[in-house]
N, C-alpha and C. Protein backbone atom coordinates (compact mmCIF):
# COMPACT_ATOMS: atom_id res chain seq x y z
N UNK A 1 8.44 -15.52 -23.42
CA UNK A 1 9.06 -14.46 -24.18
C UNK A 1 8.89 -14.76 -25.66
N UNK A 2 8.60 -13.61 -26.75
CA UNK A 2 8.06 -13.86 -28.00
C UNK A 2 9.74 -14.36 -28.58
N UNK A 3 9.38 -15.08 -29.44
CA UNK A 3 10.94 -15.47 -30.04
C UNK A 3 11.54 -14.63 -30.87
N UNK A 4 10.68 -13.36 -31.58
CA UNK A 4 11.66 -12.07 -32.08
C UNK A 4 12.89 -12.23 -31.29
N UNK A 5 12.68 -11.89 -29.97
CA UNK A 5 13.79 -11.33 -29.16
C UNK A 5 15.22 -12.17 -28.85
N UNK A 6 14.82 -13.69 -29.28
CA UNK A 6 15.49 -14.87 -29.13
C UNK A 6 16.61 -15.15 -30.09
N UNK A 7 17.66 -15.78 -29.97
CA UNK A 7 18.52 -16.11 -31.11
C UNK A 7 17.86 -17.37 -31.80
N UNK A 8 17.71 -17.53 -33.28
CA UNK A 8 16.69 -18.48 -33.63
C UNK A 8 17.44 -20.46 -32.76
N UNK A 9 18.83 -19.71 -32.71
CA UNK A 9 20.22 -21.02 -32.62
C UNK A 9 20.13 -21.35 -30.70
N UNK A 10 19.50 -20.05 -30.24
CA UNK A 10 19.64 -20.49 -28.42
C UNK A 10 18.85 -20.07 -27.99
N UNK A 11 18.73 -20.16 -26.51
CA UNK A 11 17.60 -18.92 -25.99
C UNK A 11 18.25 -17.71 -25.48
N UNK A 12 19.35 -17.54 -25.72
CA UNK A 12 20.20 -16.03 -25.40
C UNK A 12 19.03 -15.11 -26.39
N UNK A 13 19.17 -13.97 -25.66
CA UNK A 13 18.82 -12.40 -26.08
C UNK A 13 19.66 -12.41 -27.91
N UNK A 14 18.50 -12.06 -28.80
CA UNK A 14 18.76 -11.59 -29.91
C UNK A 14 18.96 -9.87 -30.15
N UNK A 15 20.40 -9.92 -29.78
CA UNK A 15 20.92 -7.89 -29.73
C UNK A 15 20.48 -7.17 -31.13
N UNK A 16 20.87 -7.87 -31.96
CA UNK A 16 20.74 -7.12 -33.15
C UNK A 16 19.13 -7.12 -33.71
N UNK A 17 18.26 -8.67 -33.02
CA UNK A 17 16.45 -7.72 -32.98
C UNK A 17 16.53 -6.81 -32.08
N UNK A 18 16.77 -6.82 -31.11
CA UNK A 18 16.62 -5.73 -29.80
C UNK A 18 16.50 -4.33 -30.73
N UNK A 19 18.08 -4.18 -31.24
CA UNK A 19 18.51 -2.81 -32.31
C UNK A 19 16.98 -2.37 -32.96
N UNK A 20 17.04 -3.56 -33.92
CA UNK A 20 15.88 -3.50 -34.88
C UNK A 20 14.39 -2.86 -34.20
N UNK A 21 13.84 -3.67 -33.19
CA UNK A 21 12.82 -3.60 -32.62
C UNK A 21 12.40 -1.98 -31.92
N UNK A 22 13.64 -1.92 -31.20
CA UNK A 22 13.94 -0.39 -31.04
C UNK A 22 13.91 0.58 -32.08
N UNK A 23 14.34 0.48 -32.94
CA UNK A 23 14.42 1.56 -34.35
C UNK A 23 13.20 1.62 -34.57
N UNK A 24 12.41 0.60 -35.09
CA UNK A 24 11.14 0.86 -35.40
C UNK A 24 10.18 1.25 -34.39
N UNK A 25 10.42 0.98 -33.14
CA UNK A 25 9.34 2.33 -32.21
C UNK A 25 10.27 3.55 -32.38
N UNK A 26 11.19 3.58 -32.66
CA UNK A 26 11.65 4.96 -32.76
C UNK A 26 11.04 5.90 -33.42
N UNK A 27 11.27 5.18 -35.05
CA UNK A 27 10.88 5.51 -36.34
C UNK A 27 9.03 6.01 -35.91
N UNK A 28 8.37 4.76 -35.47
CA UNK A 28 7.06 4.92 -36.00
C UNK A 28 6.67 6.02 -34.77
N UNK A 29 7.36 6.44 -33.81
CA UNK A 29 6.32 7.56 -32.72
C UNK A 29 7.10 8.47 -33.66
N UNK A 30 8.25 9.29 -34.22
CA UNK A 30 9.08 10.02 -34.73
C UNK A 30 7.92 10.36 -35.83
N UNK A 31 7.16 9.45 -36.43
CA UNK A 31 6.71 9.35 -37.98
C UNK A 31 5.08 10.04 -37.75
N UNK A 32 5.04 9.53 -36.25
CA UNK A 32 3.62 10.12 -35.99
C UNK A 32 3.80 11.56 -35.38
N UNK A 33 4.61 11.67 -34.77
CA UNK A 33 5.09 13.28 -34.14
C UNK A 33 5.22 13.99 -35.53
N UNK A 34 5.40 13.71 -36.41
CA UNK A 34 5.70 14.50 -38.32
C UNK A 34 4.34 14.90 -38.42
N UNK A 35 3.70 13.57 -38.81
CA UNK A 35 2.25 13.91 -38.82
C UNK A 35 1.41 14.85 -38.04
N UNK A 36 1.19 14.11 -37.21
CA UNK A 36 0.39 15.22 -35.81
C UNK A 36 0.81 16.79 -36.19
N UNK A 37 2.36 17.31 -36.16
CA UNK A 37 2.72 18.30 -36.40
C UNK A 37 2.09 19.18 -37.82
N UNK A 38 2.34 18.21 -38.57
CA UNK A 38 1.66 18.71 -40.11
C UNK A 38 0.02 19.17 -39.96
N UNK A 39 -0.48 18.16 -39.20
CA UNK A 39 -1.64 18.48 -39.52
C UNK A 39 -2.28 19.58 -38.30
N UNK A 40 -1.26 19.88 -37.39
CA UNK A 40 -1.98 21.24 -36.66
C UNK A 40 -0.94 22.29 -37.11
N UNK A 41 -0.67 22.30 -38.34
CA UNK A 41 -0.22 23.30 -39.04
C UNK A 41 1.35 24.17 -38.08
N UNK A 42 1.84 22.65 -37.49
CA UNK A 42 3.13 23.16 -36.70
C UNK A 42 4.33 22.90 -38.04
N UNK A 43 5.34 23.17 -38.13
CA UNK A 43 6.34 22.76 -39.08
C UNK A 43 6.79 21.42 -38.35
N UNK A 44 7.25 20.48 -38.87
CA UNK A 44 7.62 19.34 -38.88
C UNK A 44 8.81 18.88 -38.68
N UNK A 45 9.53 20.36 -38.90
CA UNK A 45 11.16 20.26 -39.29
C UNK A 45 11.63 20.12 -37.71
N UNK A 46 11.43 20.37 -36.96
CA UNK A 46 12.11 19.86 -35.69
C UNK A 46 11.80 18.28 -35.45
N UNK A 47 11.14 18.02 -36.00
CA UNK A 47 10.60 16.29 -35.20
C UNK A 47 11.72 16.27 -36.50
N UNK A 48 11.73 16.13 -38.08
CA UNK A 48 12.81 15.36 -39.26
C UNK A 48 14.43 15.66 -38.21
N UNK A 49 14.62 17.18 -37.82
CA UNK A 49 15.82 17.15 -37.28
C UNK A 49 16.11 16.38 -36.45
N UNK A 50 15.18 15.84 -35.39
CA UNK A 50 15.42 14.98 -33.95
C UNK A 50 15.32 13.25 -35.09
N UNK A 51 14.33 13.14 -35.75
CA UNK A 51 14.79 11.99 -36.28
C UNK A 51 16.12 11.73 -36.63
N UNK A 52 16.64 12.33 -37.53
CA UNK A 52 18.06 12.29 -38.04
C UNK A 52 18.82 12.30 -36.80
N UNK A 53 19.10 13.49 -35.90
CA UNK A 53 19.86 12.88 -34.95
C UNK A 53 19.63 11.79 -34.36
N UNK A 54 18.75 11.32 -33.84
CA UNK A 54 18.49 9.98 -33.02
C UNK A 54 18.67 8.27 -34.09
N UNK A 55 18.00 8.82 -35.36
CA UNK A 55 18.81 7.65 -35.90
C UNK A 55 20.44 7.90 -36.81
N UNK A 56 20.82 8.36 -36.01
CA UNK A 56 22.37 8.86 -36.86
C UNK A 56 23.11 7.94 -36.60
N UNK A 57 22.81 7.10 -35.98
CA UNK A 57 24.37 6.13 -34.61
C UNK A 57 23.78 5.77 -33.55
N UNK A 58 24.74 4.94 -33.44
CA UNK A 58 24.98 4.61 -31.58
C UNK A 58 24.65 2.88 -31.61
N UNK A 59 25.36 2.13 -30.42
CA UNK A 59 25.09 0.64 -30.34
C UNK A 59 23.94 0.44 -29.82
N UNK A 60 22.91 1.72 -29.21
CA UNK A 60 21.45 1.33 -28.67
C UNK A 60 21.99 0.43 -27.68
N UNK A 61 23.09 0.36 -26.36
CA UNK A 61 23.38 -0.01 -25.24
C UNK A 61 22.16 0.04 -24.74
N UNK A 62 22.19 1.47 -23.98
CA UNK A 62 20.71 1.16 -23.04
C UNK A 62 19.53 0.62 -23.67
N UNK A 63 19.48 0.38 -24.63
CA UNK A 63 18.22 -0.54 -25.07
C UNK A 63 18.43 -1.64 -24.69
N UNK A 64 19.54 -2.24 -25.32
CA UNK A 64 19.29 -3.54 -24.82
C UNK A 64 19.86 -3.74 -23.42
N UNK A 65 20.81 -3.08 -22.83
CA UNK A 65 20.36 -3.42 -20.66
C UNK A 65 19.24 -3.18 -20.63
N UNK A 66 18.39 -2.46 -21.07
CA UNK A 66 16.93 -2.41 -20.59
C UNK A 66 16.35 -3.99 -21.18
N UNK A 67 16.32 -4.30 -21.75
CA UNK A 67 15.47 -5.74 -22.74
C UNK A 67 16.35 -6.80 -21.63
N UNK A 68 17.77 -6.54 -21.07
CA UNK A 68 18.59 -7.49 -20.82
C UNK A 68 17.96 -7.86 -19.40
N UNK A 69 17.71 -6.68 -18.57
CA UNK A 69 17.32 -6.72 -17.50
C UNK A 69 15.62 -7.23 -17.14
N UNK A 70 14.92 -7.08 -18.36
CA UNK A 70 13.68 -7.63 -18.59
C UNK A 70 13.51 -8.97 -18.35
N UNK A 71 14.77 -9.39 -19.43
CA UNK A 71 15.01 -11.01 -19.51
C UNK A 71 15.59 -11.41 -18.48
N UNK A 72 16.53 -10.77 -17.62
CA UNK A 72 17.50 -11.36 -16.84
C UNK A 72 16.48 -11.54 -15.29
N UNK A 73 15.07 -10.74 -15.32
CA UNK A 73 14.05 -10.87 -14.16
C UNK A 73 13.15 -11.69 -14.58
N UNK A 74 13.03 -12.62 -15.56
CA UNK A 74 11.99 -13.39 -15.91
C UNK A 74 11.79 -13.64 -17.13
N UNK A 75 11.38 -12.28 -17.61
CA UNK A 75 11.25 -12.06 -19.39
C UNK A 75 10.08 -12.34 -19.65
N UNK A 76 8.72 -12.61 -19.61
CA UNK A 76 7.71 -13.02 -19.40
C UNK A 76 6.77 -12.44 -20.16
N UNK A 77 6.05 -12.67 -21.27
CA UNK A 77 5.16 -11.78 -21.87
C UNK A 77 5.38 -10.93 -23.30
N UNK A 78 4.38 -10.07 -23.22
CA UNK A 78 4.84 -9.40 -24.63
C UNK A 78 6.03 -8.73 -24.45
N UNK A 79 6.70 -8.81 -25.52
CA UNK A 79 7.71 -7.65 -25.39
C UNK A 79 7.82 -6.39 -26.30
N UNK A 80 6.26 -6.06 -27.08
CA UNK A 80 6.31 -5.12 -28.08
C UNK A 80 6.22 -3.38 -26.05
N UNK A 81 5.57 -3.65 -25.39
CA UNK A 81 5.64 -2.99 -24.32
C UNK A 81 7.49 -2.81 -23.81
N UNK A 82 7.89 -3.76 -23.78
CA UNK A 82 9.41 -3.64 -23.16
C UNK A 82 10.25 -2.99 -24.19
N UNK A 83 10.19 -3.37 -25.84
CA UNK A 83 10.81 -2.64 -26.39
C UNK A 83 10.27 -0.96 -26.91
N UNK A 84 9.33 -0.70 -25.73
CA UNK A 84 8.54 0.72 -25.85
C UNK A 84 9.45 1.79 -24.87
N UNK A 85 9.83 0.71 -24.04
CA UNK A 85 10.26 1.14 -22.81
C UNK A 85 11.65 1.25 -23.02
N UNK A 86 12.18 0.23 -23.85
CA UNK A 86 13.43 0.59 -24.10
C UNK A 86 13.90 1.79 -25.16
N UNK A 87 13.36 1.90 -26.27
CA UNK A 87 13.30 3.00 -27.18
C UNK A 87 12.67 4.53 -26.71
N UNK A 88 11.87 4.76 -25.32
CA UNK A 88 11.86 5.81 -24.70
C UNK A 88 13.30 5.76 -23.79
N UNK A 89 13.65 5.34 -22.94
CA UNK A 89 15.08 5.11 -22.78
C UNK A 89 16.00 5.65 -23.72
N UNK A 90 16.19 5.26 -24.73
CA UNK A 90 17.07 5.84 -26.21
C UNK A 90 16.11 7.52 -26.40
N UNK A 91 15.71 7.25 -26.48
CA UNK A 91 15.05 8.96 -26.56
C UNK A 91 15.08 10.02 -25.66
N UNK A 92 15.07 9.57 -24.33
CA UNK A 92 15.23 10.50 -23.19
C UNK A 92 16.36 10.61 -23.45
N UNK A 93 17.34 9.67 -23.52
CA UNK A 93 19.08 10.19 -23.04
C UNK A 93 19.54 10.94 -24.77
N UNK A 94 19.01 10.47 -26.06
CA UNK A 94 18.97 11.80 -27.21
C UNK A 94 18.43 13.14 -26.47
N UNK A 95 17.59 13.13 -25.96
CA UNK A 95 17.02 14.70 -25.57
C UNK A 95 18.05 15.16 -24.55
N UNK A 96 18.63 14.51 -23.58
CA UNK A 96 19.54 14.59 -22.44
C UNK A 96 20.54 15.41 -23.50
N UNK A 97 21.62 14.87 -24.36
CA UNK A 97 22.33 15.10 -25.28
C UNK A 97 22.25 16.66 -26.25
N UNK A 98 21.19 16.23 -26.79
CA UNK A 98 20.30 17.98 -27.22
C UNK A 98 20.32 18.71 -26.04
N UNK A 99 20.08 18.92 -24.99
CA UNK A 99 19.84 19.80 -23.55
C UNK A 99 21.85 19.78 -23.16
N UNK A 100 22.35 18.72 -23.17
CA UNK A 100 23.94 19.42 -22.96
C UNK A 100 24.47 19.91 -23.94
N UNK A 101 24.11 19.70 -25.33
CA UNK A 101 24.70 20.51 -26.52
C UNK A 101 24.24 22.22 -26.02
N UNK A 102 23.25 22.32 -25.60
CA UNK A 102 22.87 23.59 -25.68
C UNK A 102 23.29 24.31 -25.11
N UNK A 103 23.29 23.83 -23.49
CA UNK A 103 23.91 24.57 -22.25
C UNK A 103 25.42 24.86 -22.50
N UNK A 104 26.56 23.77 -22.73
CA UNK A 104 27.31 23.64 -23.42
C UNK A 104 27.99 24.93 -24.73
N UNK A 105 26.88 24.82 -25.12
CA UNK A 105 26.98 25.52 -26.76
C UNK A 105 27.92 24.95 -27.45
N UNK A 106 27.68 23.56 -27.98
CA UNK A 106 28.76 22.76 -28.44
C UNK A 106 27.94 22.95 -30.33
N UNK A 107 29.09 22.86 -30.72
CA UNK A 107 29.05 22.90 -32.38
C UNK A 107 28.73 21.84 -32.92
N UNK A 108 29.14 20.77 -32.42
CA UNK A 108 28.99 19.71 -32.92
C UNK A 108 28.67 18.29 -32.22
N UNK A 109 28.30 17.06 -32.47
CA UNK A 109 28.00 15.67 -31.65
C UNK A 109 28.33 14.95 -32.83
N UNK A 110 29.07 13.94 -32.42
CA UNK A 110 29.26 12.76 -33.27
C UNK A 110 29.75 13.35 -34.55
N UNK A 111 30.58 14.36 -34.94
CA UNK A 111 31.04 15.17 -36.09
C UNK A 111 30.50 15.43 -37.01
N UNK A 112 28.79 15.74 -36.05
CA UNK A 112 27.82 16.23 -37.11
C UNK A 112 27.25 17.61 -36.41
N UNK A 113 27.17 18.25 -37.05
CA UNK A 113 26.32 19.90 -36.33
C UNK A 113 25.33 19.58 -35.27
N UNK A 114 25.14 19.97 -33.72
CA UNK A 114 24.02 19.64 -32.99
C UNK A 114 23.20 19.63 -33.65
N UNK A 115 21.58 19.22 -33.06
CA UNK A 115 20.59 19.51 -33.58
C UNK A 115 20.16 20.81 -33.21
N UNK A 116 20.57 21.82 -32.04
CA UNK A 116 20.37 23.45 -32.26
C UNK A 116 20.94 24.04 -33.28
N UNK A 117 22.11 23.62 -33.32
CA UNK A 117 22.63 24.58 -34.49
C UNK A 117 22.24 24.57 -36.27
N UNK A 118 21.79 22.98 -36.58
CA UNK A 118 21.10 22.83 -37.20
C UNK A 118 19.81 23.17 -37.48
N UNK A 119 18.46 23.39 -36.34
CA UNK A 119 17.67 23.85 -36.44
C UNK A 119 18.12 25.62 -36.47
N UNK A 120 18.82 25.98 -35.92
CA UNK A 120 18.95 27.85 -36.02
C UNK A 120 19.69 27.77 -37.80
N UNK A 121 20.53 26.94 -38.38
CA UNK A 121 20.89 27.25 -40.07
C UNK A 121 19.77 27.23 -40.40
N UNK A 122 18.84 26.22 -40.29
CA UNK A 122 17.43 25.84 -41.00
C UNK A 122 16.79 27.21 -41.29
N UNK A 123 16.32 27.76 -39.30
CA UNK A 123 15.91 29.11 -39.58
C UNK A 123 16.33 29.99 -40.14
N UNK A 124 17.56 30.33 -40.53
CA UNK A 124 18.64 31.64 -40.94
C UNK A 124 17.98 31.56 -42.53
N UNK A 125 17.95 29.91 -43.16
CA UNK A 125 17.89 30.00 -44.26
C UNK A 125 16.30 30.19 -44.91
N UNK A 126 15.33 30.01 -44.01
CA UNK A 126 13.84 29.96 -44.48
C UNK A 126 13.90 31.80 -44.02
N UNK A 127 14.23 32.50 -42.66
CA UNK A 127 13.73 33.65 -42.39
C UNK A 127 14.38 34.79 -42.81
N UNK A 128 15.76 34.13 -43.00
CA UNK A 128 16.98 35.30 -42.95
C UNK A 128 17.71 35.24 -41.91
N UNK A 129 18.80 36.14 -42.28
CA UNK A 129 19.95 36.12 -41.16
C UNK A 129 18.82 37.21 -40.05
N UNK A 130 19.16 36.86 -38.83
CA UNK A 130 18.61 38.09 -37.46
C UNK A 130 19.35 39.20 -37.92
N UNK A 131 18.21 40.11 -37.65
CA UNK A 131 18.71 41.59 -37.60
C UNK A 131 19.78 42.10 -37.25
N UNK A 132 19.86 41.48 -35.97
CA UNK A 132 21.59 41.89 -35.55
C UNK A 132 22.62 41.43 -36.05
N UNK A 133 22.74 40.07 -37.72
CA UNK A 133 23.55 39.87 -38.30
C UNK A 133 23.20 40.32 -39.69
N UNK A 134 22.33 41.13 -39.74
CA UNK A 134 22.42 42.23 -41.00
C UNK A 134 23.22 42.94 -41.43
């Protein structure tokens, strides 16, 4: 196991690299989904909105049971793959979250505006209010 993941003081699981390690696959597929978007002339503003929600919070739990359970079967190898696996983990259950805000029709997560309702102000303010709130 690479020693990122290690406490430099034991061989216990280092949680707060785990955090780290995770953020930055977050960040860098998030950073390439911007891109990609920009350059086939999609707007971008839904991938910045899902960034912001996904890095807004949270202890990144299932990241590290996922890294924990890696280690706790062996741990063996690279772990830039395991913390891929764990930060899709953190991303599926953000999208899970976005998909019950919606059904739901909840106003808010974490006492911040969903990310629907945020993306529909976004639109109101680039297109206009909808016709039917004319």
């Amino acid at each position: 196991m690479a020693a990122s993941l290690l406490s430099p003081v034991s061989s216990e699981l280092d949680v707060p690299a785990i955090r780290h390690g995770v953020e930055a696959c977050l960040n860098d597929f998030l950073d390439r989904q911007r891109l990609a978007a920009a350059q086939q002339g999609m707007p971008a503003e839904v991938v910045e909105v899902l960034k912001d929600f996904i890095g807004a919070g949270g202890k990144r739990l299932r990241p590290v049971l996922c890294v924990s359970g890696w280690y706790a079967s062996g741990g063996q190898g690279e772990t830039a793959p395991v913390l891929q696996v764990a930060a899709s983990l953190e991303m599926f259950h953000a999208f899970c979250l976005v998909h019950d805000d919606v059904m739901d029709g909840s106003l808010t997560r974490r006492g911040r505006p969903t990310v629907h309702r945020t993306l529909a102000h976004r639109r109101t303010e680039t297109l206009g209010a909808p016709a039917a709130d004319r």
